[in-house]
Protein backbone atom coordinates (compact mmCIF):
# COMPACT_ATOMS: atom_id res chain seq x y z
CA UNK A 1 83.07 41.10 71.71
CA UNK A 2 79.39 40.62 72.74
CA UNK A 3 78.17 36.79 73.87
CA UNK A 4 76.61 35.50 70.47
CA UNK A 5 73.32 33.95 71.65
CA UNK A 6 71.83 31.07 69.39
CA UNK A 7 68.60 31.62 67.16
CA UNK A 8 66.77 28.86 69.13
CA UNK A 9 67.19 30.21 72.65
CA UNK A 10 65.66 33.47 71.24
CA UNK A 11 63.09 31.26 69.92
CA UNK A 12 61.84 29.41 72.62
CA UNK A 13 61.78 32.64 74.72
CA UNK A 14 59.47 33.88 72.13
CA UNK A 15 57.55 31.00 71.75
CA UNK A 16 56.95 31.00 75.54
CA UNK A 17 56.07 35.07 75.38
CA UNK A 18 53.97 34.85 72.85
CA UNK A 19 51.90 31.64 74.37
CA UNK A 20 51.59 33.58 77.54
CA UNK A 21 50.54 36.75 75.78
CA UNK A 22 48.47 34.99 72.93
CA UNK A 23 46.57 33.04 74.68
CA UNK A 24 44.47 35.28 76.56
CA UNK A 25 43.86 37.62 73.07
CA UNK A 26 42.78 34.52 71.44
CA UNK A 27 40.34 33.32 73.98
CA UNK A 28 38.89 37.21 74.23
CA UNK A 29 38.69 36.92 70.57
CA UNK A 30 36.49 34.05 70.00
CA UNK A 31 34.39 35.15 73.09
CA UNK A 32 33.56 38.12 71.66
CA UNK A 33 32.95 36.36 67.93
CA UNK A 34 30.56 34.13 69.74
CA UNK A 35 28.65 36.82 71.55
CA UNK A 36 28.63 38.84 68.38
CA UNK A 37 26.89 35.60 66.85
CA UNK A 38 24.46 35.23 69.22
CA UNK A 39 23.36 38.68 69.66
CA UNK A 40 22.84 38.99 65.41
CA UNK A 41 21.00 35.65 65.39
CA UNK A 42 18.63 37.15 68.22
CA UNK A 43 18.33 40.55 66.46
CA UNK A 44 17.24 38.77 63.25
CA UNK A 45 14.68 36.33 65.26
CA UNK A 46 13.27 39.90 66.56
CA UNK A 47 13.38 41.71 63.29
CA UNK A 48 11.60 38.37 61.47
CA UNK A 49 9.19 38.41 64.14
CA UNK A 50 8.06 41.96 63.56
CA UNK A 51 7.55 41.29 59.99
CA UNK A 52 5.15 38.79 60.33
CA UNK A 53 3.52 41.22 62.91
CA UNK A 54 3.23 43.88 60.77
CA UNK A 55 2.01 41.34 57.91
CA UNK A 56 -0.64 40.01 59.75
CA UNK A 57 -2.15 43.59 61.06
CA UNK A 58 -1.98 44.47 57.23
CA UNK A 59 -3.90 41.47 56.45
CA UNK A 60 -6.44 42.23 58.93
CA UNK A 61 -7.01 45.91 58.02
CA UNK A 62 -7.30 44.55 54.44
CA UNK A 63 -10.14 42.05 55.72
CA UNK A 64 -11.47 44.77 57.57
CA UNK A 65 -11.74 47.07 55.04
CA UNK A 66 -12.98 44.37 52.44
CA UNK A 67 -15.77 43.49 55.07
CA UNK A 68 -16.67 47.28 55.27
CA UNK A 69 -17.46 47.50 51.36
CA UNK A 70 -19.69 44.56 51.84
CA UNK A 71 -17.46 42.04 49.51
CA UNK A 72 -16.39 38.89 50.57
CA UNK A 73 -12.64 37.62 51.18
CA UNK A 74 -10.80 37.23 48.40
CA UNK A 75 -10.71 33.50 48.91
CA UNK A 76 -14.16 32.92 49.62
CA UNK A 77 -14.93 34.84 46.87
CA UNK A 78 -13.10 32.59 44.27
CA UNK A 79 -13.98 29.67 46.16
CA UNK A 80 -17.61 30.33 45.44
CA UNK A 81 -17.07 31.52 42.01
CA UNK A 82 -15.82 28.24 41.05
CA UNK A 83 -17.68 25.77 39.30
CA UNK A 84 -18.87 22.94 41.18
CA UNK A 85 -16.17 20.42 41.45
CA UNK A 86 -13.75 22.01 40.60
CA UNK A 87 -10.23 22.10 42.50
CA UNK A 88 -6.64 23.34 41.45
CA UNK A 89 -4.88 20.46 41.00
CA UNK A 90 -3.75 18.79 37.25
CA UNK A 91 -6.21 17.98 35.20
CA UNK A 92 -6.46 14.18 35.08
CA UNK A 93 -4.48 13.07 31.94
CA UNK A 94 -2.21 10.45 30.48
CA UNK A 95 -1.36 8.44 32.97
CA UNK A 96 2.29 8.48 33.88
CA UNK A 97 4.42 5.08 34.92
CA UNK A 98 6.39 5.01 37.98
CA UNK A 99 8.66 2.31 36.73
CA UNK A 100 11.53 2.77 35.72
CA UNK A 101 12.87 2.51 31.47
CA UNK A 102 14.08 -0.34 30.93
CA UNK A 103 17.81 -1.13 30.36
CA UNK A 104 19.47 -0.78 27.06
CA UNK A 105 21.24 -4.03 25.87
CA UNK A 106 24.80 -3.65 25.69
């Protein structure tokens, strides 16, 4: 008959396997999560900086072609068709109270 060997010895030699063996996979692991992390937030810095490049050399061909024609910028142009005075905020109205309503009675 075979030496019966308790659940809890098999256990702890597990337990010490598998914290041997499990700690080096899960260190590797969240190295490689972190690099992945940083490399995507740099590749999206790049990508959102060559957007803004390419929005600001279509701006300028679009002022450059505008100046060709002999027209104005856009926002000069409504700038100086404007009346006198005028400016894009609210017209003045009512005027509105800070304060606040008062409290009902109970």
């Amino acid at each position: 008959m075979p030496p019966v060997v308790p659940p809890f010895l098999i256990g702890l030699v597990a337990a010490s396997l598998v914290k041997r063996l499990g700690k080096p996979v899960v260190r590797g692991l969240v190295k490689t999560t972190v690099s992945i992390g940083i490399e995507a937030k740099r590749a999206v810095t790049e990508a959102g900086e060559g957007i803004h490049d390419l929005a600001a050399e279509a701006t300028a061909e679009a002022l450059a072609a505008q100046m060709s024609h002999g027209a104005e910028p856009a926002t000069a142009t409504a700038a100086a068709g404007a009346p006198q005075g005028a400016s894009r905020t609210k017209p003045a109205g009512k005027a509105r109270s800070t304060a606040s309503a008062p409290a009902k009675a109970r």
